[in-house]
C-alpha atoms as a PDB file:
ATOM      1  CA  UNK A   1      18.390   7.870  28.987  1.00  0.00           C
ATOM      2  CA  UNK A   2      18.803   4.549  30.885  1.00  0.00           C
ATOM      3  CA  UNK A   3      15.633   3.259  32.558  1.00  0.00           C
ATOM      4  CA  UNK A   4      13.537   5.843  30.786  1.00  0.00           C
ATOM      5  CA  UNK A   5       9.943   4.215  29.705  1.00  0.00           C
ATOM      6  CA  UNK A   6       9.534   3.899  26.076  1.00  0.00           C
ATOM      7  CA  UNK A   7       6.799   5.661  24.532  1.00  0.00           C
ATOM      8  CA  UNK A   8       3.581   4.033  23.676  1.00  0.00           C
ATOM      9  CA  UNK A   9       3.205   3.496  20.294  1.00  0.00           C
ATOM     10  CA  UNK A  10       0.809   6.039  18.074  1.00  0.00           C
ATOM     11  CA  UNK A  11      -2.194   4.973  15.502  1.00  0.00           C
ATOM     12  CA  UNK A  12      -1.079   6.467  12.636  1.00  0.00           C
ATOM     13  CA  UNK A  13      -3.454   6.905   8.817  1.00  0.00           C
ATOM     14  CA  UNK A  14      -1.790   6.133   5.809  1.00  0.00           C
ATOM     15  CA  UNK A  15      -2.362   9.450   3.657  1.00  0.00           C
ATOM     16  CA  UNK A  16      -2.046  10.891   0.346  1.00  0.00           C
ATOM     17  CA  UNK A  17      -1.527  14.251  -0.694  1.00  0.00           C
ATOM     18  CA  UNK A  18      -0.055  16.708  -3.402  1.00  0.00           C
ATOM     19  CA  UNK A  19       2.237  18.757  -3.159  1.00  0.00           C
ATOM     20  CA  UNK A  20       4.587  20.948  -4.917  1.00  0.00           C
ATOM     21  CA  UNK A  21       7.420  19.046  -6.630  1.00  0.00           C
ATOM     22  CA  UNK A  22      10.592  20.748  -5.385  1.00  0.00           C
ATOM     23  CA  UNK A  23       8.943  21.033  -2.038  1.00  0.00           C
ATOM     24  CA  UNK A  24       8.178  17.277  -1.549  1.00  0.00           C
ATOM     25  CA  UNK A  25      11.999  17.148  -3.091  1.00  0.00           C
ATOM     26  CA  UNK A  26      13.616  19.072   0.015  1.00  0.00           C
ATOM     27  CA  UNK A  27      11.497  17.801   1.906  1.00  0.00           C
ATOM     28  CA  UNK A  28      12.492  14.056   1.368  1.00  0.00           C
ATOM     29  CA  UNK A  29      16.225  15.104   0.794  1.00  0.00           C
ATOM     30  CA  UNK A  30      15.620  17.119   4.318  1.00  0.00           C
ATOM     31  CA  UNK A  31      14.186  13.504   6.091  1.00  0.00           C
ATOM     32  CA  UNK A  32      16.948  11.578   4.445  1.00  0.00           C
ATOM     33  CA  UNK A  33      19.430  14.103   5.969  1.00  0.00           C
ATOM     34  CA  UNK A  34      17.803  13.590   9.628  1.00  0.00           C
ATOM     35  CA  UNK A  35      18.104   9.817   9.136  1.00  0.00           C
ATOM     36  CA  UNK A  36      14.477   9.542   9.532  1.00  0.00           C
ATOM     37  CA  UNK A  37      11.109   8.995   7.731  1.00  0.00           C
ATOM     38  CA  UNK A  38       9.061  11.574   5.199  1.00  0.00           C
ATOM     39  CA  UNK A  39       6.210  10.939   7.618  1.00  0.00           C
ATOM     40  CA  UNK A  40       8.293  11.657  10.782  1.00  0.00           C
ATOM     41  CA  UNK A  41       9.308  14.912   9.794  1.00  0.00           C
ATOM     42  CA  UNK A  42       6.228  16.089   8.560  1.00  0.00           C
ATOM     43  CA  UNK A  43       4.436  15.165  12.065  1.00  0.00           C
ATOM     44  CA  UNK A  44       7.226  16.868  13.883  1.00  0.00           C
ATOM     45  CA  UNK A  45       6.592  20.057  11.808  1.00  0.00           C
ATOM     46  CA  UNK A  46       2.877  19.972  11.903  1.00  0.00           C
ATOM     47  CA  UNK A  47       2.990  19.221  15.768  1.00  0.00           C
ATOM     48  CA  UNK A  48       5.753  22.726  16.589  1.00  0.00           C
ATOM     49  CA  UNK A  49       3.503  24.633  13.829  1.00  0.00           C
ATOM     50  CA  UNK A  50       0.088  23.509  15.888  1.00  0.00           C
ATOM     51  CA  UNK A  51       2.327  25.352  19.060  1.00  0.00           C
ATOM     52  CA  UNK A  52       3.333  28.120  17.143  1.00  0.00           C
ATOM     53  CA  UNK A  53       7.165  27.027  17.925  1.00  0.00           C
ATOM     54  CA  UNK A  54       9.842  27.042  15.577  1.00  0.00           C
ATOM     55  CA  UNK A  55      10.377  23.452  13.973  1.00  0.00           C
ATOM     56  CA  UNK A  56      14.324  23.688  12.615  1.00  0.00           C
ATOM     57  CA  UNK A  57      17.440  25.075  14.567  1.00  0.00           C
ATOM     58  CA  UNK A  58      19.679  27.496  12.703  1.00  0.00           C
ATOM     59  CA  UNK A  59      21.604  24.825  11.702  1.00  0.00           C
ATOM     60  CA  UNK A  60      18.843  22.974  10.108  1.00  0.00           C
ATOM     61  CA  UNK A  61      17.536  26.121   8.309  1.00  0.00           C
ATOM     62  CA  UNK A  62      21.004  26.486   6.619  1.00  0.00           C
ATOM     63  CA  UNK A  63      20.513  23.004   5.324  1.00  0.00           C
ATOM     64  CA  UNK A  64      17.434  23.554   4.106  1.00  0.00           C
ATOM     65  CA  UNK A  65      18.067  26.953   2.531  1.00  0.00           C
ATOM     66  CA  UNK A  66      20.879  24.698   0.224  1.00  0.00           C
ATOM     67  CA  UNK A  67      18.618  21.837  -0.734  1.00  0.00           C
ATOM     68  CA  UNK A  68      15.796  25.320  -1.667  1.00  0.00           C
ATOM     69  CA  UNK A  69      18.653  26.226  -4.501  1.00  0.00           C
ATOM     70  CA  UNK A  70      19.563  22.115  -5.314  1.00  0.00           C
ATOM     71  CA  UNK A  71      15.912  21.775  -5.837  1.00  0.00           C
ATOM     72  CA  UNK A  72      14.822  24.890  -7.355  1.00  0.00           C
ATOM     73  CA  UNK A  73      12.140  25.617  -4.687  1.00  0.00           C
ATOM     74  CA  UNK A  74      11.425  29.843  -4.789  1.00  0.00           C
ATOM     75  CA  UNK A  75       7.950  29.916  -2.956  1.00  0.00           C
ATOM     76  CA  UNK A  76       7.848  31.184   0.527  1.00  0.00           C
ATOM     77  CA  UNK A  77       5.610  31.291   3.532  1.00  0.00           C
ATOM     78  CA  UNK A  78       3.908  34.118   1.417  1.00  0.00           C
ATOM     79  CA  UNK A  79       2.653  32.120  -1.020  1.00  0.00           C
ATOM     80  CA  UNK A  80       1.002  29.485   0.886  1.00  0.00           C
ATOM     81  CA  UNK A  81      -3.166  28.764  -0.325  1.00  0.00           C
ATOM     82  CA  UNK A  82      -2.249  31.443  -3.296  1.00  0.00           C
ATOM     83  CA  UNK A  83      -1.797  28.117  -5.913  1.00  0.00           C
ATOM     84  CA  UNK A  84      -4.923  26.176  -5.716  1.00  0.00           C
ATOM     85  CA  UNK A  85      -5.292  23.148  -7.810  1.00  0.00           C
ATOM     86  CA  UNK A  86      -7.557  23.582 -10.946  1.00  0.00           C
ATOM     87  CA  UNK A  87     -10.665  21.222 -10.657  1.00  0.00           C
ATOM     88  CA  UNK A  88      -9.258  18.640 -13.622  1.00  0.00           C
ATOM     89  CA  UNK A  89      -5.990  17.698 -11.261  1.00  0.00           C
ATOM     90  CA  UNK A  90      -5.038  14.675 -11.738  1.00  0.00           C
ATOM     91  CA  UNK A  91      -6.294  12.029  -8.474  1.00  0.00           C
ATOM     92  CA  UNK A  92      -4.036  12.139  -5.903  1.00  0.00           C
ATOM     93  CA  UNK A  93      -1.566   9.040  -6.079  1.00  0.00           C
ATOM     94  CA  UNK A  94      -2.420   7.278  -2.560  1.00  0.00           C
ATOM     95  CA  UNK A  95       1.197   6.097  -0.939  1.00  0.00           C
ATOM     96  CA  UNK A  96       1.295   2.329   0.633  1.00  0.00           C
ATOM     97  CA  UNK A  97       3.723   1.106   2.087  1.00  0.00           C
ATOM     98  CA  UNK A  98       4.598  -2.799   1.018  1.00  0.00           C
ATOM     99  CA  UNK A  99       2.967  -3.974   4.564  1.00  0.00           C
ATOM    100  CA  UNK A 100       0.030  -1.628   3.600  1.00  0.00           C
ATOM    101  CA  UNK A 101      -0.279  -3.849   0.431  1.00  0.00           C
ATOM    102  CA  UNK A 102       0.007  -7.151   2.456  1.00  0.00           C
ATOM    103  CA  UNK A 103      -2.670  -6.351   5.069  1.00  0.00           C
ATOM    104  CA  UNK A 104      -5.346  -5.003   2.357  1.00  0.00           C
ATOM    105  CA  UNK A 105      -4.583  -8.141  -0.184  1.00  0.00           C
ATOM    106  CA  UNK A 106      -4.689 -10.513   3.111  1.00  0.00           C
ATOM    107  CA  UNK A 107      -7.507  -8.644   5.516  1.00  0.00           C
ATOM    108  CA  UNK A 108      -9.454  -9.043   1.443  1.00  0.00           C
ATOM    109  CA  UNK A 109      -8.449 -13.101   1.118  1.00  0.00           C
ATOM    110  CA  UNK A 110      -9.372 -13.672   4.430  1.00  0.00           C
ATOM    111  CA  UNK A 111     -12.323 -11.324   4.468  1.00  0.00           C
ATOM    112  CA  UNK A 112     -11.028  -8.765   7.193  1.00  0.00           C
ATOM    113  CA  UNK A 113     -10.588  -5.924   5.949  1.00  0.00           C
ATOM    114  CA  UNK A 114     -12.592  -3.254   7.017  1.00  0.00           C
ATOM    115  CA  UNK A 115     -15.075  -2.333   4.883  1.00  0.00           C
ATOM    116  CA  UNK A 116     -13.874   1.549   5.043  1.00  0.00           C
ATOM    117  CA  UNK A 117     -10.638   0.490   3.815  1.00  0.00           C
ATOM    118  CA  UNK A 118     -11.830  -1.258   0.374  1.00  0.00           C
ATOM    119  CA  UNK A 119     -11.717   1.806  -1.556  1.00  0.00           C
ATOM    120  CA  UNK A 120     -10.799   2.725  -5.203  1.00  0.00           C
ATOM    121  CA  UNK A 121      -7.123   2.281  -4.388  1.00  0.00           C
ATOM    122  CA  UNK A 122      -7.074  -0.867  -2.126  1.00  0.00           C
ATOM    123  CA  UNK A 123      -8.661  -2.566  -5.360  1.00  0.00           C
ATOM    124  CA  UNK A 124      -5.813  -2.111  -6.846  1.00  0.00           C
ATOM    125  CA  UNK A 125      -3.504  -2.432  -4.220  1.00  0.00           C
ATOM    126  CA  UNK A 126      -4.717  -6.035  -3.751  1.00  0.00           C
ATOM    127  CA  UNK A 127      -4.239  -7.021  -7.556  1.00  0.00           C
ATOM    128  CA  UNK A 128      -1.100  -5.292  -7.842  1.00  0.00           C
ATOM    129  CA  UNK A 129      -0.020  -7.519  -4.399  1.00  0.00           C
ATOM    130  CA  UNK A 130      -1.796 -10.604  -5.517  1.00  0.00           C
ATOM    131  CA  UNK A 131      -0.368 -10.952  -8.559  1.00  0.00           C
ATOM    132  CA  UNK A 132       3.367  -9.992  -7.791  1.00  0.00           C
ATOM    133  CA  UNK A 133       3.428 -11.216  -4.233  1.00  0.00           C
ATOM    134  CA  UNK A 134       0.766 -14.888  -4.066  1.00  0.00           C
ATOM    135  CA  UNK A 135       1.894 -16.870  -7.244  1.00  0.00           C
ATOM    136  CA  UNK A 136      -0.504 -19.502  -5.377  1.00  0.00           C
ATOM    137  CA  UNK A 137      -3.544 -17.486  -6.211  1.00  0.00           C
ATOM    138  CA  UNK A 138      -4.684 -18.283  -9.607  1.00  0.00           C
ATOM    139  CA  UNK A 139      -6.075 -14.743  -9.284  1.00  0.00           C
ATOM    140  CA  UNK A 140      -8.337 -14.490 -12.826  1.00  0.00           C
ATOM    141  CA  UNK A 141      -9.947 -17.791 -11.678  1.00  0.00           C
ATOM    142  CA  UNK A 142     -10.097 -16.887  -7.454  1.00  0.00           C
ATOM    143  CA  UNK A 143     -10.715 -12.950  -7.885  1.00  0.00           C
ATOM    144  CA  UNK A 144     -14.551 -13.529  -7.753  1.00  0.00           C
ATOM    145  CA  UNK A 145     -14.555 -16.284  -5.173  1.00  0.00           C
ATOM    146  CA  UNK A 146     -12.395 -13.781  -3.039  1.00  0.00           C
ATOM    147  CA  UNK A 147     -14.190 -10.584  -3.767  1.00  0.00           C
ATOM    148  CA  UNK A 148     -17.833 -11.664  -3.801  1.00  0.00           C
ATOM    149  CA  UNK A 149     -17.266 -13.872  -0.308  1.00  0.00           C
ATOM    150  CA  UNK A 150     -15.366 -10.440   1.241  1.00  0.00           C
ATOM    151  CA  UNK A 151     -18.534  -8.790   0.107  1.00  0.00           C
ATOM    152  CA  UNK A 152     -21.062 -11.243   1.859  1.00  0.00           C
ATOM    153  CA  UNK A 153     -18.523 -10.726   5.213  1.00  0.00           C
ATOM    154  CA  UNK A 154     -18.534  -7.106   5.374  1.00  0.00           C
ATOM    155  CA  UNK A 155     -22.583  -6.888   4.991  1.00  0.00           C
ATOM    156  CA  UNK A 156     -22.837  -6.348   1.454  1.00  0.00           C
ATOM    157  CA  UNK A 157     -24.898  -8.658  -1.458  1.00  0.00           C
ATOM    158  CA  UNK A 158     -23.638  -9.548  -5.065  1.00  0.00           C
ATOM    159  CA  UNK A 159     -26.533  -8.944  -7.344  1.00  0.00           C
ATOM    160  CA  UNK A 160     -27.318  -7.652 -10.576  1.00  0.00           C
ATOM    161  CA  UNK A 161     -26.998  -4.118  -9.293  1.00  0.00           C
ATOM    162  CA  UNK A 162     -23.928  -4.109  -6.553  1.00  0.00           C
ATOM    163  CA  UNK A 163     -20.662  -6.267  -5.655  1.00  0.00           C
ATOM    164  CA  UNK A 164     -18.931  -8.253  -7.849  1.00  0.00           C
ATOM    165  CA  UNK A 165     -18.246  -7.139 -11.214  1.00  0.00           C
ATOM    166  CA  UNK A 166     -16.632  -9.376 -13.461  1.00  0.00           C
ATOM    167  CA  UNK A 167     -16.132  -7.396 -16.480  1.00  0.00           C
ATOM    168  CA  UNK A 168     -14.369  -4.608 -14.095  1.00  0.00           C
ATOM    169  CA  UNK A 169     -12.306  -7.259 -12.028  1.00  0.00           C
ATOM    170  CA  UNK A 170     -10.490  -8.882 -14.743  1.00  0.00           C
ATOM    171  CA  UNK A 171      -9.805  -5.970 -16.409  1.00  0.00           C
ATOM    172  CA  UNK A 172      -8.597  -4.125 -13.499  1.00  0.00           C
ATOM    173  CA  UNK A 173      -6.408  -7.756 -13.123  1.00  0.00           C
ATOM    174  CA  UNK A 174      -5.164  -7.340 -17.134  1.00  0.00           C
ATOM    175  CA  UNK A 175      -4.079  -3.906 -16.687  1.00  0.00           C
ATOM    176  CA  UNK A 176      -2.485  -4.322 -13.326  1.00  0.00           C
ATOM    177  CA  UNK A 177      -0.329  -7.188 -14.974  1.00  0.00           C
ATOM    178  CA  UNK A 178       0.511  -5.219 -17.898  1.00  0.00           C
ATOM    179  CA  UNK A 179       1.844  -2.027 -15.213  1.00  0.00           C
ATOM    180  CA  UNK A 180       3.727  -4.927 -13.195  1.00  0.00           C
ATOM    181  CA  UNK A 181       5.379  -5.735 -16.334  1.00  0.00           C
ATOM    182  CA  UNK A 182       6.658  -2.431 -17.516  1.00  0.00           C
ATOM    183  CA  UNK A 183       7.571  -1.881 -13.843  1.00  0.00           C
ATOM    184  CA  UNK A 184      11.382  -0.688 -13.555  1.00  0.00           C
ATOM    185  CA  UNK A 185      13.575  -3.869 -12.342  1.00  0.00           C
ATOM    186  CA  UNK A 186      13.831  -3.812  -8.770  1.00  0.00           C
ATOM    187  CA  UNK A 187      11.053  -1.369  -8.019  1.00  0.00           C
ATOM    188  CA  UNK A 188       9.339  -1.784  -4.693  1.00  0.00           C
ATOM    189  CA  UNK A 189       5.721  -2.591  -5.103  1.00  0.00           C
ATOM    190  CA  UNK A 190       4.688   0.387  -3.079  1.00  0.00           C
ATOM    191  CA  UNK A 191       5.944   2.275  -5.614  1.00  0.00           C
ATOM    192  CA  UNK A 192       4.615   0.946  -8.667  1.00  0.00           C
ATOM    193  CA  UNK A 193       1.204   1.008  -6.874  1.00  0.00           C
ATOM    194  CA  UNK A 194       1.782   5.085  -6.362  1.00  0.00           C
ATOM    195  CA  UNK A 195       2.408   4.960  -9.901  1.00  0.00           C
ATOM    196  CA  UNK A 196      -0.109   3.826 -10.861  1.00  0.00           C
ATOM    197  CA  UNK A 197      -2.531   5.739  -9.010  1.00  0.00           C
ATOM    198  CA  UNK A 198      -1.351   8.840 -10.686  1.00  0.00           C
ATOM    199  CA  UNK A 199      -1.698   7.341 -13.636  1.00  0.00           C
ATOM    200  CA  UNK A 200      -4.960   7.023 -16.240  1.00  0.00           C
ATOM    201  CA  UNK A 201      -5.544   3.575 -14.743  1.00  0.00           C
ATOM    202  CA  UNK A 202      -6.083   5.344 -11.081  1.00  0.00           C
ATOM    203  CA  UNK A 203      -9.162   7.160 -12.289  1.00  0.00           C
ATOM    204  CA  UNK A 204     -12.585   5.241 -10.944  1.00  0.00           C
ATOM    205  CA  UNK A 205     -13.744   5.891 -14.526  1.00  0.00           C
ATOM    206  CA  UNK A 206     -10.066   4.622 -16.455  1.00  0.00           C
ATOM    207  CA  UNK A 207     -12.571   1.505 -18.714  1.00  0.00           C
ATOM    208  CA  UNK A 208     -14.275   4.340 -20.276  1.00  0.00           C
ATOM    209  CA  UNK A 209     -11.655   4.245 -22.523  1.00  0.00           C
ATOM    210  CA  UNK A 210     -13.037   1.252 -23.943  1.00  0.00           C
ATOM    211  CA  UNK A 211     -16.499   0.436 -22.498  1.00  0.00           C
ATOM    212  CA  UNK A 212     -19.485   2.943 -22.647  1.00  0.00           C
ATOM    213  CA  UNK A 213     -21.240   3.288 -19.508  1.00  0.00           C
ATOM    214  CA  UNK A 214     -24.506   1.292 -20.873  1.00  0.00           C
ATOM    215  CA  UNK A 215     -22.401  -1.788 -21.900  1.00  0.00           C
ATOM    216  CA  UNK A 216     -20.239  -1.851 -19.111  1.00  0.00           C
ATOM    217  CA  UNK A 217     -22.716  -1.421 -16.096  1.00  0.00           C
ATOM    218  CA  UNK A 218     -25.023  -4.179 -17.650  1.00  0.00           C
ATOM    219  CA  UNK A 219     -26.218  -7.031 -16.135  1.00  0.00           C
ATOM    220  CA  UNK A 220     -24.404  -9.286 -18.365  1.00  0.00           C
ATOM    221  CA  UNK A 221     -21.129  -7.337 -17.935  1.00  0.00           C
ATOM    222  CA  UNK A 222     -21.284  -7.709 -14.152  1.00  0.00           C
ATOM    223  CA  UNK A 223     -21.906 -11.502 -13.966  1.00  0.00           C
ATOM    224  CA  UNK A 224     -19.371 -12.505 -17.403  1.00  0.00           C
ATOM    225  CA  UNK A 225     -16.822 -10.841 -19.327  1.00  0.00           C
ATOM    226  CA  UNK A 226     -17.898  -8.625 -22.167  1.00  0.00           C
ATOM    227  CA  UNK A 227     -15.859  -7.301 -24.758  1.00  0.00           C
ATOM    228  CA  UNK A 228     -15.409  -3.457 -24.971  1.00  0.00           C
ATOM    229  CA  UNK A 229     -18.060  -1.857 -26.965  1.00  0.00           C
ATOM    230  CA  UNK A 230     -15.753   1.278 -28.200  1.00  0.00           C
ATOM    231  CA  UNK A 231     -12.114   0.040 -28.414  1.00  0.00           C
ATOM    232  CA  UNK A 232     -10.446  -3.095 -28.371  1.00  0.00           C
ATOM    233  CA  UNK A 233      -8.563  -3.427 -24.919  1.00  0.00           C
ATOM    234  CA  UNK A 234      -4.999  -3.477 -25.294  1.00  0.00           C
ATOM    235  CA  UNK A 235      -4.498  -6.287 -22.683  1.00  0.00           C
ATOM    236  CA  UNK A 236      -4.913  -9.894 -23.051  1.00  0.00           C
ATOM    237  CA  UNK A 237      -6.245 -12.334 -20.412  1.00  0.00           C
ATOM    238  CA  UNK A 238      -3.905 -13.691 -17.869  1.00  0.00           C
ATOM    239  CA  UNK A 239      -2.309 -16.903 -17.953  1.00  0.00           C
ATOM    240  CA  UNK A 240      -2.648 -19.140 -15.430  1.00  0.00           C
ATOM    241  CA  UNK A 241       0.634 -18.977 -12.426  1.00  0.00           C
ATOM    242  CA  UNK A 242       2.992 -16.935 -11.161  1.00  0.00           C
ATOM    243  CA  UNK A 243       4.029 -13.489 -12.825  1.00  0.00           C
ATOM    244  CA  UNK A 244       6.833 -14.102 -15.441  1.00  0.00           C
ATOM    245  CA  UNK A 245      10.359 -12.656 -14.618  1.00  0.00           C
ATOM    246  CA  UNK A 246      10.619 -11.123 -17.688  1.00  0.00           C
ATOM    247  CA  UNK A 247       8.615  -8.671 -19.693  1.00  0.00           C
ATOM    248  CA  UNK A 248       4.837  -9.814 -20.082  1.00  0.00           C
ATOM    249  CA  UNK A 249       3.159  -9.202 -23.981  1.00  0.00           C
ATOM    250  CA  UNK A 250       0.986  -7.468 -22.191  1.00  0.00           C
ATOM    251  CA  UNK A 251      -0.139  -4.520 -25.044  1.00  0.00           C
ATOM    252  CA  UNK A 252       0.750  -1.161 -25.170  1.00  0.00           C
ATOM    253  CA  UNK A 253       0.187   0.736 -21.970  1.00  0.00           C
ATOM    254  CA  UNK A 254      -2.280   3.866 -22.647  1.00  0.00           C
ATOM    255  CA  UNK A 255      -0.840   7.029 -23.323  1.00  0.00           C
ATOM    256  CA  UNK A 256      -0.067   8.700 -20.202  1.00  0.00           C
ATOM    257  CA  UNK A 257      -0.903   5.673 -17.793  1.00  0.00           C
ATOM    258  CA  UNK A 258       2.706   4.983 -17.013  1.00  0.00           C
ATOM    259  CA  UNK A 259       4.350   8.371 -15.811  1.00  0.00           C
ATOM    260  CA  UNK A 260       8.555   8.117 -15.826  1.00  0.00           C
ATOM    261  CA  UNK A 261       9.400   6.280 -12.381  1.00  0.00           C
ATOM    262  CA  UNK A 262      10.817   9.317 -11.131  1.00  0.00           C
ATOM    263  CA  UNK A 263       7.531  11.404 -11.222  1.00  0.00           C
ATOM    264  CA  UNK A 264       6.370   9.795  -8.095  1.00  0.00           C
ATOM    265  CA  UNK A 265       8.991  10.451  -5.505  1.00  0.00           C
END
């Protein structure tokens, strides 16, 4: 309507969750049918269900009843909290956006990211972006520069016991290379990162493949590579510059830690 004032805009939280695959399927298909975001519909629905008012029209519902047979989905309202998830699921994959990967790679170069937001899957949100995205960051050689001065600017120390780890870092840096490389062509970033979350290599714990606990927590591990103690890693260092275009020689990617690009949806 002409001369009506335009609505403020809303803080909104980048999320991750799980949910049933033919459900997130109609859902999407249901979105792409609106013309509008995943994340728009979903806040429409949660905001008619938190009024107890219907969320679809009848036209809408007749949509949605033909993408329930395209996609297979049979559960109903009745079977809602009657499928928990066993306790070994699989982490949730956390979903950035590609400006989501910019800000936490930047707000960590710059040392301004909040130190809330530096969790398990920003780490690898800023290699992944670092390494595909600043092929004028030398990133094995400026990873502990970047990470150990973010830690001094967000209150924390780099000692023997916390911060930097170097062993960790450049490992996390091999393996992020090696996922890059067996990326699909013409993937966007945001996805590969999802993809990688729900893979082996988005478990806090995914070096114990190849490091025990006792060598890889050491002192010496922290401040200097050291070579696993229980399997050779598959990945060899980085070379120095930009990400090739082609594939890398990265080594074999573990089994299970790259999931079919169409898993993650």
């Amino acid at each position: 309507m002409p001369g009506s004032p335009t609505p403020p805009p809303l803080e909104r939280t980048q999320t991750g969750v799980r949910l049933h695959s033919p459900l997130l399927k109609v859902l999407k298909a249901l979105a792409d049918y609106k013309d509008m975001s995943l994340g728009d519909l979903l806040e429409g629905m949660a905001l008619h269900g938190l009024e107890n008012r219907p969320a679809f029209s009848p036209e809408t519902l007749e949509v949605i009843a033909k993408l329930r047979d395209v996609y297979g989905l049979t559960l109903t309202a009745a079977d809602s909290h009657t499928h928990p998830d066993p306790e070994d699921a699989p982490p949730q994959p956390t979903l950035y956006s590609e400006a989501d990967l910019a800000r936490i790679a930047g707000g960590l170069i710059e040392r301004t990211l909040p130190r809330a937001d530096w969790t398990h899957a920003a780490h690898w949100a800023a290699a992944l972006y670092i390494l595909a995205r600043r092929p004028d960051i030398d990133a094995p050689a400026r990873m502990p520069e970047i990470i150990s001065g973010y830690n001094v600017a967000v209150g924390g120390v780099n000692s023997d016991s916390e911060g930097y780890h170097e062993t960790i870092t450049q490992a996390a840096l091999r393996g992020a290379r090696a996922f890059l490389s067996a990326a699909p062509a013409g993937e966007p970033l945001s996805l590969t990162h999802a993809r990688l979350m729900a893979s082996d290599m988005g478990r806090r714990d995914w070096q114990l493949s190849w490091w025990s606990k006792e060598t890889l927590f050491s002192v010496a591990a922290r401040k200097g590579w050291v070579e696993p103690d229980l399997a050779p890693f598959p990945y060899p260092p980085l070379p120095a510059g930009p990400l090739p275009a082609g594939p890398l020689p990265a080594g074999p990617i573990p089994t299970g830690a790259v999931p079919p690009a169409a898993g993650v949806e």
